[in-house]
PDB file of N, CA and C in Angstrom:
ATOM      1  N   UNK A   1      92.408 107.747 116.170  1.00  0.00           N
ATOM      2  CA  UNK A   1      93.251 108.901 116.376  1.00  0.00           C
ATOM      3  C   UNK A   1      94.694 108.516 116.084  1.00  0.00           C
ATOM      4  N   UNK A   2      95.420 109.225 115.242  1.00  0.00           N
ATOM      5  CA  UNK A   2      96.780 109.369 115.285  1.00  0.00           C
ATOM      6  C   UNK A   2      97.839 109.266 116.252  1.00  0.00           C
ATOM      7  N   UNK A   3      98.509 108.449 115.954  1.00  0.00           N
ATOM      8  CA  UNK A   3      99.823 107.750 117.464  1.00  0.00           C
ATOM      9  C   UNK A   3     100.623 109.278 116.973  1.00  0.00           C
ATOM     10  N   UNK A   4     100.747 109.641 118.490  1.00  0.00           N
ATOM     11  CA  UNK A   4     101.185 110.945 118.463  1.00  0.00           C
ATOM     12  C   UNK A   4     103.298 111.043 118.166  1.00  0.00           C
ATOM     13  N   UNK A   5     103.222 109.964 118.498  1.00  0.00           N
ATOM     14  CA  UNK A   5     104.734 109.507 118.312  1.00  0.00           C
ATOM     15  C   UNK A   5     105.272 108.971 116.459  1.00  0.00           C
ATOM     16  N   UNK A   6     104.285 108.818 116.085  1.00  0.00           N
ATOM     17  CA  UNK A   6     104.191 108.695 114.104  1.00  0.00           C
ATOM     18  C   UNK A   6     104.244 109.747 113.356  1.00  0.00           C
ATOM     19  N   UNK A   7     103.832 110.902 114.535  1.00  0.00           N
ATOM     20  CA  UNK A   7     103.889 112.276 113.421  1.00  0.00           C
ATOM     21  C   UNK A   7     105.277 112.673 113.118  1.00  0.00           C
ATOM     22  N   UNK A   8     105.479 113.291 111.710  1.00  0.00           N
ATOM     23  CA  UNK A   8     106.346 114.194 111.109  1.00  0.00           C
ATOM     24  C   UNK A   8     106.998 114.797 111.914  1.00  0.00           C
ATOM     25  N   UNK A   9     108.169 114.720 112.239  1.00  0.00           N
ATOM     26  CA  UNK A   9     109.141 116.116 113.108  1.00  0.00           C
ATOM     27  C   UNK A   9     110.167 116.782 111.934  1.00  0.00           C
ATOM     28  N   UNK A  10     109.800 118.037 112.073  1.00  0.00           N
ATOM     29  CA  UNK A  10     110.342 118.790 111.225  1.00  0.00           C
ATOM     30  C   UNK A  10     111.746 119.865 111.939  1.00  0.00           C
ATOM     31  N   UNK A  11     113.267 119.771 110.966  1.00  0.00           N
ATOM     32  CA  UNK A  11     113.810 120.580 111.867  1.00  0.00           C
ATOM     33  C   UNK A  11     114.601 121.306 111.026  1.00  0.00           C
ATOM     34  N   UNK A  12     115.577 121.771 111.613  1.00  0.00           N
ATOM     35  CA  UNK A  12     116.183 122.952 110.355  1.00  0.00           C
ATOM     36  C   UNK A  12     116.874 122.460 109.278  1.00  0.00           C
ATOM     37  N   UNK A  13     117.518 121.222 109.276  1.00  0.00           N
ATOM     38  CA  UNK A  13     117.814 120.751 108.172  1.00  0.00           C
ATOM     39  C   UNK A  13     117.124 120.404 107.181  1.00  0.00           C
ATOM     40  N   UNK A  14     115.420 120.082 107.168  1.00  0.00           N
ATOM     41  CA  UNK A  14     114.399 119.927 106.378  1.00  0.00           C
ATOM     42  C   UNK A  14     114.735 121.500 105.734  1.00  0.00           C
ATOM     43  N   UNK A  15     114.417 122.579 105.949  1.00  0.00           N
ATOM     44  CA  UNK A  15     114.100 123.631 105.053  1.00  0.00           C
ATOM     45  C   UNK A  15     115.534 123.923 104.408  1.00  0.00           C
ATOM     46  N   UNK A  16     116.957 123.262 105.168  1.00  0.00           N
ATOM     47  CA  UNK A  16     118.117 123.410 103.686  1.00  0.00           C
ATOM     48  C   UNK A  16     117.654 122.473 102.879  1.00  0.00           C
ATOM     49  N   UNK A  17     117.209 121.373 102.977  1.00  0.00           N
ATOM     50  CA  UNK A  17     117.365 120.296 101.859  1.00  0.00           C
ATOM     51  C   UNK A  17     116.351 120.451 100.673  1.00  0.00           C
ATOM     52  N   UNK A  18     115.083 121.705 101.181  1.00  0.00           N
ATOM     53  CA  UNK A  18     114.042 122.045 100.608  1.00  0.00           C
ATOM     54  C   UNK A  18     114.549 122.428  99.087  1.00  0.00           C
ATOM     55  N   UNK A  19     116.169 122.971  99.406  1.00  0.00           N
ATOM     56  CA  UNK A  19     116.779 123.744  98.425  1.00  0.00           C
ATOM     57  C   UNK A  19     116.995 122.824  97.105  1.00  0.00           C
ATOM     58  N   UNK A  20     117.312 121.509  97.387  1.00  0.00           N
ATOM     59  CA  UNK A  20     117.566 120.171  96.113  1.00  0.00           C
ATOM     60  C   UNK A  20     116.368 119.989  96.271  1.00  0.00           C
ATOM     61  N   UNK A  21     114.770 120.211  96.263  1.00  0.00           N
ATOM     62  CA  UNK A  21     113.764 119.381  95.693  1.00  0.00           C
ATOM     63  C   UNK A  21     113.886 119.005  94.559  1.00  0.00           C
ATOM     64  N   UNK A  22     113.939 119.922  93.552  1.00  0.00           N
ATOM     65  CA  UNK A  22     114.116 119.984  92.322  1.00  0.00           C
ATOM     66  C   UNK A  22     114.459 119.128  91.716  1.00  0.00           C
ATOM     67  N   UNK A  23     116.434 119.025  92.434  1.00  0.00           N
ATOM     68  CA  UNK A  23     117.303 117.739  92.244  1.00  0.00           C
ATOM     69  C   UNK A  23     116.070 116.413  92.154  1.00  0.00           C
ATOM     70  N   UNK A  24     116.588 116.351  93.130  1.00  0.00           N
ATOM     71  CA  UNK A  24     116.201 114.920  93.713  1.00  0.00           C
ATOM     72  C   UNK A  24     114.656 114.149  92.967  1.00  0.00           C
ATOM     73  N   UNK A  25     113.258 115.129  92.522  1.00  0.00           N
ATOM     74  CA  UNK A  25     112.675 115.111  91.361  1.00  0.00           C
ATOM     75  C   UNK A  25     113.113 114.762  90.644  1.00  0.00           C
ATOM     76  N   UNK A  26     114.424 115.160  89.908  1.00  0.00           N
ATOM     77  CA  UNK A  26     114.779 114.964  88.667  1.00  0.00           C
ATOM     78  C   UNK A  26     115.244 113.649  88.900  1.00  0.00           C
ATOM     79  N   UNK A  27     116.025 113.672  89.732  1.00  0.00           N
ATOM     80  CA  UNK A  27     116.871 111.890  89.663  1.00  0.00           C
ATOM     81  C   UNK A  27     115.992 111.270  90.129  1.00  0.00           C
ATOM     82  N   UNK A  28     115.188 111.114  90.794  1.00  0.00           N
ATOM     83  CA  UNK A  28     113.932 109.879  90.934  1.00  0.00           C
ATOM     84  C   UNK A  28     113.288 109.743  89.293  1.00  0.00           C
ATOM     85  N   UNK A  29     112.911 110.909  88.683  1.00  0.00           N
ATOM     86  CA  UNK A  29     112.451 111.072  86.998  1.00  0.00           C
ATOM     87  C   UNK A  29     113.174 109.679  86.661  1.00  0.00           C
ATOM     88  N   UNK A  30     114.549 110.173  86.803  1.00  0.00           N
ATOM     89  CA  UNK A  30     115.537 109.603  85.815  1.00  0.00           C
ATOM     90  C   UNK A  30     115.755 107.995  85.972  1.00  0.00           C
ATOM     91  N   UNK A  31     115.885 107.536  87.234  1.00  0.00           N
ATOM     92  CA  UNK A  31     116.073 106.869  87.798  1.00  0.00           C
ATOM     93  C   UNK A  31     114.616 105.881  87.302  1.00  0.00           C
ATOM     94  N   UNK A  32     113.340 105.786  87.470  1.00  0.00           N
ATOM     95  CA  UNK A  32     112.295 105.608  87.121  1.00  0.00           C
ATOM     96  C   UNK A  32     112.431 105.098  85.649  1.00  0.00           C
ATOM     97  N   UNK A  33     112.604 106.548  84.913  1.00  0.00           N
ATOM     98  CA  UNK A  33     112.460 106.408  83.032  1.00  0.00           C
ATOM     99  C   UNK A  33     113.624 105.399  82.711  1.00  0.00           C
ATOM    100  N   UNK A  34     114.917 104.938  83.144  1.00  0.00           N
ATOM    101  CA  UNK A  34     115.988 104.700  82.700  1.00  0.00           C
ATOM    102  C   UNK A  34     115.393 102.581  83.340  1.00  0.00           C
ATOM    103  N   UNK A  35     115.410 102.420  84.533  1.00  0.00           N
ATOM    104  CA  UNK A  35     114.840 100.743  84.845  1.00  0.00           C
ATOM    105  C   UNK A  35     113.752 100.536  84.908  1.00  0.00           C
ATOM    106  N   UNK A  36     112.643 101.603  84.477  1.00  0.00           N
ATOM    107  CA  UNK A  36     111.693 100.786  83.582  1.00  0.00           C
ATOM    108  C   UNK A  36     110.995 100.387  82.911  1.00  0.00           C
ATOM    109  N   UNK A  37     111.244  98.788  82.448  1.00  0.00           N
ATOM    110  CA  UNK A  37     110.534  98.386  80.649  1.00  0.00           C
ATOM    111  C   UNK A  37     109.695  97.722  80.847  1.00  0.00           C
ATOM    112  N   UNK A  38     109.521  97.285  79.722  1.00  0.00           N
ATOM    113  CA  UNK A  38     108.253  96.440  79.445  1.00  0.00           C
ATOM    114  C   UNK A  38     108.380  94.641  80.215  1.00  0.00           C
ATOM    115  N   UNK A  39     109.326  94.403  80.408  1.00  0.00           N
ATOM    116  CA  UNK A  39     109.404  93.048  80.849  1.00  0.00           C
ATOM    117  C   UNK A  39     109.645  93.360  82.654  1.00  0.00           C
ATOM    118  N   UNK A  40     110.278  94.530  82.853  1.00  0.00           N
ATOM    119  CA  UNK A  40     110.135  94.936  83.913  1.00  0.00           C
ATOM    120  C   UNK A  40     109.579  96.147  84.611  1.00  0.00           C
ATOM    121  N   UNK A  41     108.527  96.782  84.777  1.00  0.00           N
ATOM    122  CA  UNK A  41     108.124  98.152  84.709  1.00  0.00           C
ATOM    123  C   UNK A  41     107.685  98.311  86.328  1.00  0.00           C
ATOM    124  N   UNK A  42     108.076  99.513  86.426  1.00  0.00           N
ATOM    125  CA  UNK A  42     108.229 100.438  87.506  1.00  0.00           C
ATOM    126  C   UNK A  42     106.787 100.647  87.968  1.00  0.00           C
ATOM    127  N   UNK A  43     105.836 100.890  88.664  1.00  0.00           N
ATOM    128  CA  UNK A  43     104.650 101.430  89.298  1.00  0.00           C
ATOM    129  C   UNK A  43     105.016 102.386  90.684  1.00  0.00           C
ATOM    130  N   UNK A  44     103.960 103.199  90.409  1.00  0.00           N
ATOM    131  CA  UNK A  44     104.344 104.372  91.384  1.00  0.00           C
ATOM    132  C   UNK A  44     102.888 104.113  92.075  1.00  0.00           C
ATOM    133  N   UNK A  45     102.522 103.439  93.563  1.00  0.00           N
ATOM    134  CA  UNK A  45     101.313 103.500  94.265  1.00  0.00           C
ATOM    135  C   UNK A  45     101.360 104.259  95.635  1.00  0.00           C
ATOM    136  N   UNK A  46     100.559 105.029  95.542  1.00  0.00           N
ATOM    137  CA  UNK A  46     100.182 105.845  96.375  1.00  0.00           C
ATOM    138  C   UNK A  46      99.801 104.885  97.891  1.00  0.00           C
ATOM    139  N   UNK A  47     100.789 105.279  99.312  1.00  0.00           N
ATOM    140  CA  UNK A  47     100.199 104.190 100.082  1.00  0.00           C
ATOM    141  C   UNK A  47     100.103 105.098 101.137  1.00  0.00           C
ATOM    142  N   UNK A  48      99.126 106.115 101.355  1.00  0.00           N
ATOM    143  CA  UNK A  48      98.503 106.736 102.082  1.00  0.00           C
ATOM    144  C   UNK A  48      97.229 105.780 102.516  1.00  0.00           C
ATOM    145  N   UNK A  49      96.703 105.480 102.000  1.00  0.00           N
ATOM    146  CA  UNK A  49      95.408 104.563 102.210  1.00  0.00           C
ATOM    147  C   UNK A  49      95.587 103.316 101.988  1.00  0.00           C
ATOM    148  N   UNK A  50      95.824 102.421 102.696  1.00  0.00           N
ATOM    149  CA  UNK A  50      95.840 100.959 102.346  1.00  0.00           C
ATOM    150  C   UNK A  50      94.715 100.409 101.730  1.00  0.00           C
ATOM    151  N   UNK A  51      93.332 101.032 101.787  1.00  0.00           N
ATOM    152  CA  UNK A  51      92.701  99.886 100.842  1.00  0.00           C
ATOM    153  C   UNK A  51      92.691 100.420  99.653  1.00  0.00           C
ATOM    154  N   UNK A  52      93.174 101.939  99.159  1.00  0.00           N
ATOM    155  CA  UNK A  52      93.326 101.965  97.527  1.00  0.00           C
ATOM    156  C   UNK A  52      94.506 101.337  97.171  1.00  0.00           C
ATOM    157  N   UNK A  53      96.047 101.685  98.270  1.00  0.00           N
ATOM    158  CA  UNK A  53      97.203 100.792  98.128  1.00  0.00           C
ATOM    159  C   UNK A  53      96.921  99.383  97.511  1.00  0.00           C
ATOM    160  N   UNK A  54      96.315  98.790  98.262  1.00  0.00           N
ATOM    161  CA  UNK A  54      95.766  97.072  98.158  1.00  0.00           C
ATOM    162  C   UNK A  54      94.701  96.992  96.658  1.00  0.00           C
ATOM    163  N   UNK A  55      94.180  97.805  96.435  1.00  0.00           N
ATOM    164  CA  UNK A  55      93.654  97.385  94.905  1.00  0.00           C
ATOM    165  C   UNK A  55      94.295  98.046  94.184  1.00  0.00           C
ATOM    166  N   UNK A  56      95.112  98.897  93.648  1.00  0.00           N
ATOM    167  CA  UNK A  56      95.605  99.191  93.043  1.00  0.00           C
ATOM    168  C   UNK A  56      96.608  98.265  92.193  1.00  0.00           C
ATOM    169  N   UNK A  57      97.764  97.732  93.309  1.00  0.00           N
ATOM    170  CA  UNK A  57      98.292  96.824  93.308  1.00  0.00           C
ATOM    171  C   UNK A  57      97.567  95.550  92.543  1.00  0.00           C
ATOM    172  N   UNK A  58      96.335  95.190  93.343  1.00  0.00           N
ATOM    173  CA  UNK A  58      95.740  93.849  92.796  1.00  0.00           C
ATOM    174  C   UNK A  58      95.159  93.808  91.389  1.00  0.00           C
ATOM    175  N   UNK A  59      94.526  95.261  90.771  1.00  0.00           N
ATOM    176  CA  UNK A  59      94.431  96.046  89.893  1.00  0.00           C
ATOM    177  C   UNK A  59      96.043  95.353  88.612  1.00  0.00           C
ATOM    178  N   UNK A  60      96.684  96.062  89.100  1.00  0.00           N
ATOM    179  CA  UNK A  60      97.806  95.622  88.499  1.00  0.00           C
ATOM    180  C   UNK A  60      98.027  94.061  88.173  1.00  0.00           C
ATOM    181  N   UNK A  61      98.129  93.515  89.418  1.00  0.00           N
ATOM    182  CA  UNK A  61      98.631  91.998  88.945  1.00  0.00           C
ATOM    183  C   UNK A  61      97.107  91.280  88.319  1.00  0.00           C
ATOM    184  N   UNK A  62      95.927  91.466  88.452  1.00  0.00           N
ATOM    185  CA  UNK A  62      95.061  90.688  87.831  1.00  0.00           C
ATOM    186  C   UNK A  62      95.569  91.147  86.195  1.00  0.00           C
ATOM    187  N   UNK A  63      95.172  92.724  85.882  1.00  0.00           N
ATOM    188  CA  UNK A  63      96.241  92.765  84.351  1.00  0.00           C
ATOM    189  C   UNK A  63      97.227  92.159  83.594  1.00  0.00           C
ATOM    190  N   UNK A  64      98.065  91.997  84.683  1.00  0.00           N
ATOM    191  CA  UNK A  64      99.564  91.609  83.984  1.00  0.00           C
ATOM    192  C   UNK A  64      99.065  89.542  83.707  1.00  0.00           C
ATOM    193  N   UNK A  65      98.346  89.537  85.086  1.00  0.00           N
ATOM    194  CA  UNK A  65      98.115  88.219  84.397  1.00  0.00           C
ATOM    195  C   UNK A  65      97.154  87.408  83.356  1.00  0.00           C
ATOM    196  N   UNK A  66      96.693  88.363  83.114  1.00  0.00           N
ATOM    197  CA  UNK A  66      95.521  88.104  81.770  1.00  0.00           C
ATOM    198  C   UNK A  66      96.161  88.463  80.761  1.00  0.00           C
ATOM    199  N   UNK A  67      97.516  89.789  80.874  1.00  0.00           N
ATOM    200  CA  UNK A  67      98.033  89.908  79.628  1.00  0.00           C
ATOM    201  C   UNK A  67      99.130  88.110  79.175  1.00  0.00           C
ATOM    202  N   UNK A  68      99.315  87.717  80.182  1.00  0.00           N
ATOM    203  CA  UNK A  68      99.871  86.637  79.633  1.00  0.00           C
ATOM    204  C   UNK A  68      99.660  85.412  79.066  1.00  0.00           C
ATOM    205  N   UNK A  69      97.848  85.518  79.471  1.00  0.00           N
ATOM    206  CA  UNK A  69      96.915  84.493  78.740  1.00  0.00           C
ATOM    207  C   UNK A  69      97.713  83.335  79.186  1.00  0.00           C
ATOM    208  N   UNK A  70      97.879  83.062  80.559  1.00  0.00           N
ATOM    209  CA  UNK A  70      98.621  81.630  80.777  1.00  0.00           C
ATOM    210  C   UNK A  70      96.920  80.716  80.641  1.00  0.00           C
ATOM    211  N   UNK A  71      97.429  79.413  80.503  1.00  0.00           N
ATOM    212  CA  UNK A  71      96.432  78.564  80.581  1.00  0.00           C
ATOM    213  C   UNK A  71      96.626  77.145  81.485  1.00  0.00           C
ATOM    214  N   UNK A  72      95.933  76.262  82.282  1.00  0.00           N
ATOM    215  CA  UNK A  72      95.987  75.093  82.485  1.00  0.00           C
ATOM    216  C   UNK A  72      96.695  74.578  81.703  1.00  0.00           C
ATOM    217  N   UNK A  73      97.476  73.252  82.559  1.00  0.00           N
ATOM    218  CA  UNK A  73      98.009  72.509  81.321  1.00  0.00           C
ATOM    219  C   UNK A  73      97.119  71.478  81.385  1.00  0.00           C
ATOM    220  N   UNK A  74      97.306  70.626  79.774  1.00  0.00           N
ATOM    221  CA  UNK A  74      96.239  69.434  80.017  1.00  0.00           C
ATOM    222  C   UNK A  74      96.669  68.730  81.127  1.00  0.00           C
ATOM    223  N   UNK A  75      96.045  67.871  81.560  1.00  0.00           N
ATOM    224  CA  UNK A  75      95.835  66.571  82.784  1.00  0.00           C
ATOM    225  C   UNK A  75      96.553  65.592  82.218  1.00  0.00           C
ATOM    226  N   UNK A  76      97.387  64.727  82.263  1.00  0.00           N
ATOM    227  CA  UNK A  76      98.262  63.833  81.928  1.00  0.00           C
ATOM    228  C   UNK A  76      97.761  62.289  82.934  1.00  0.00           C
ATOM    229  N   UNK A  77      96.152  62.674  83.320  1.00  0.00           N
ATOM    230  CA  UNK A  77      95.340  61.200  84.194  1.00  0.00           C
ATOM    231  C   UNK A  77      93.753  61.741  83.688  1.00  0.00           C
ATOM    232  N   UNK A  78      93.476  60.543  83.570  1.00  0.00           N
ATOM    233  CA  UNK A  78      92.007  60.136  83.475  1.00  0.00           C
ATOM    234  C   UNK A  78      91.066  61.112  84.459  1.00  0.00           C
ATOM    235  N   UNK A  79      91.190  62.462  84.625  1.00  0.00           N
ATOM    236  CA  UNK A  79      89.872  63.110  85.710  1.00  0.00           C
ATOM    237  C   UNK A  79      88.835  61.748  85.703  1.00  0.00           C
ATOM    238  N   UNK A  80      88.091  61.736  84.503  1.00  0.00           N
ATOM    239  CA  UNK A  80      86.921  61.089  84.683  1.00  0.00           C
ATOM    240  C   UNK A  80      86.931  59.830  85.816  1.00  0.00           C
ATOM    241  N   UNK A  81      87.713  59.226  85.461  1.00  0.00           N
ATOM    242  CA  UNK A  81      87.783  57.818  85.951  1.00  0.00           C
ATOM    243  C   UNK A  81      88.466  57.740  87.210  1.00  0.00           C
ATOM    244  N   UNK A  82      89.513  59.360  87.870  1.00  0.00           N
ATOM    245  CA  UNK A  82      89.560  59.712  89.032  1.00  0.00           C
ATOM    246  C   UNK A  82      88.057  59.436  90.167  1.00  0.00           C
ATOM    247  N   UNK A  83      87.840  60.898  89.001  1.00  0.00           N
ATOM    248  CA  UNK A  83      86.417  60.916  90.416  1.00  0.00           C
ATOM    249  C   UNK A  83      85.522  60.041  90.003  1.00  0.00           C
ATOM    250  N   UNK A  84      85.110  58.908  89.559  1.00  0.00           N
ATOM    251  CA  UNK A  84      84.790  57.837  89.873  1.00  0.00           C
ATOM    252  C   UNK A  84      84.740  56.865  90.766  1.00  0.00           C
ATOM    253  N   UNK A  85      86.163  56.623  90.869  1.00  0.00           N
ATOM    254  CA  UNK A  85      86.350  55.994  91.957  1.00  0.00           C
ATOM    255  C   UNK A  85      86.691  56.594  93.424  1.00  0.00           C
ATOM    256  N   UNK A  86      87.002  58.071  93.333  1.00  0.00           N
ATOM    257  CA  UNK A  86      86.887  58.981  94.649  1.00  0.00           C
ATOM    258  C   UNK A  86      85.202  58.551  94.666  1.00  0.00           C
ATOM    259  N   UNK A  87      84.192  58.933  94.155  1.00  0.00           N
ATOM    260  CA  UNK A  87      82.546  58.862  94.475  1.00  0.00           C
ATOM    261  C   UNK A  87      82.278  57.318  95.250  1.00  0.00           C
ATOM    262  N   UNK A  88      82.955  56.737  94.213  1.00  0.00           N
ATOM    263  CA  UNK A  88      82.503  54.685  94.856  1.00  0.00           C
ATOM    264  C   UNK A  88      83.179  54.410  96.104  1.00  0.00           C
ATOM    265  N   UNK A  89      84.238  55.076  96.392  1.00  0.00           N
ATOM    266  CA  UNK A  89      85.030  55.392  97.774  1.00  0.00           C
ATOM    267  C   UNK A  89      84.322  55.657  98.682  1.00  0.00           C
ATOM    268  N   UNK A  90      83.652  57.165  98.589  1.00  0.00           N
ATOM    269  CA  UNK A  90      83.320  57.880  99.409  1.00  0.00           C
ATOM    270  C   UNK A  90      81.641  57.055  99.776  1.00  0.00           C
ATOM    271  N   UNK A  91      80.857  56.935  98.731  1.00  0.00           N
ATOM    272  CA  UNK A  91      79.922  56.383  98.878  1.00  0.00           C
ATOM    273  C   UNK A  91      79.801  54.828  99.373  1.00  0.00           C
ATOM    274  N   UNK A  92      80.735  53.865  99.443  1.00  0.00           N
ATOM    275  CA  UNK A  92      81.358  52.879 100.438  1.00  0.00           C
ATOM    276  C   UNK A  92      81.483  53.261 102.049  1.00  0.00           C
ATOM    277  N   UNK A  93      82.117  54.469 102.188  1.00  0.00           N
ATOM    278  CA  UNK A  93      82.553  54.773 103.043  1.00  0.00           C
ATOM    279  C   UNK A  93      81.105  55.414 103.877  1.00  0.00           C
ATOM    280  N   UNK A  94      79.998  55.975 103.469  1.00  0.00           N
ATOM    281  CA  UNK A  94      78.816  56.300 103.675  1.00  0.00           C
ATOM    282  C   UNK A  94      78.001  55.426 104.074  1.00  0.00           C
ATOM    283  N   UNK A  95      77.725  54.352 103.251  1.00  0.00           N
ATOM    284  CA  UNK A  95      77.506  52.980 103.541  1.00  0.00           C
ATOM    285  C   UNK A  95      77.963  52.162 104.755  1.00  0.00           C
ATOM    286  N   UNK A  96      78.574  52.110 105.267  1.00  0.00           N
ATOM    287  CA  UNK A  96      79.512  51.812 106.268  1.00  0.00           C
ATOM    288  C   UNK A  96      79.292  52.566 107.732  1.00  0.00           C
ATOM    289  N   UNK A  97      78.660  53.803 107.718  1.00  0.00           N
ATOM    290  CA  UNK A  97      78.690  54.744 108.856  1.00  0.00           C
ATOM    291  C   UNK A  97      77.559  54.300 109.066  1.00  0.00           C
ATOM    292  N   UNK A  98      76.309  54.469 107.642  1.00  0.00           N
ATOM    293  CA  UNK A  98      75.523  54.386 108.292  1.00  0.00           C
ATOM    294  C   UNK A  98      74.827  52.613 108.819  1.00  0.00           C
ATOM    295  N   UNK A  99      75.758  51.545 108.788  1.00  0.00           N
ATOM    296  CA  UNK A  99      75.815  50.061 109.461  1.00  0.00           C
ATOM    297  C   UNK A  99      76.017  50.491 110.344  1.00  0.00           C
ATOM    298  N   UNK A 100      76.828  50.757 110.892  1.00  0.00           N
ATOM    299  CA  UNK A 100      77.037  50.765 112.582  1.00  0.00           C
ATOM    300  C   UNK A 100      76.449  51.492 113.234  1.00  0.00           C
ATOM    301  N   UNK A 101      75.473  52.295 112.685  1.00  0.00           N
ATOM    302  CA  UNK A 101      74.424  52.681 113.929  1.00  0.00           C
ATOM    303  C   UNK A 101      73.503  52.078 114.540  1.00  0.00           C
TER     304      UNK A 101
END
């Protein structure tokens, strides 16, 4: 149920200001079309519902990051010969637990 203290209070100054909707449409338009581009672009998400809010959004950034085709960089160490010796480590270390029982 709705926190009764979250609801909307409406008073007479709401129905003058009703009078600039129009305005204020327009300059959000403007405001919108004018900052934003392609390196920086504007999204308009609806956050009435947080779990369409929340994919929408995620929606978005999984896109933007596939449009950038980033990749791993190579490894600048031996992986192989890492976990090698992490395995002969660990398997030492296995060895060992199970002596002292």
């Amino acid at each position: 149920m709705d926190d009764p203290a979250r609801q909307w209070k409406i008073s007479d100054s709401d129905y003058k200001e009703r009078e600039y909707w129009d305005d204020y449409l327009k300059a959000f338009e403007e405001v919108l079309t004018k900052t934003s581009t392609d390196g920086a672009p504007w999204f308009i998400i609806p956050s009435d519902h947080k779990w369409f809010r929340d994919l929408a959004i995620s929606q978005i950034i999984v896109r933007e990051m596939q449009d950038m085709d980033m990749q791993l960089p190579k490894p600048t160490v031996n992986l192989d010969e890492i976990r090698r010796e992490y395995h002969q480590s660990q398997d030492g270390e296995n060895a060992g637990r199970r002596k002292k029982r």
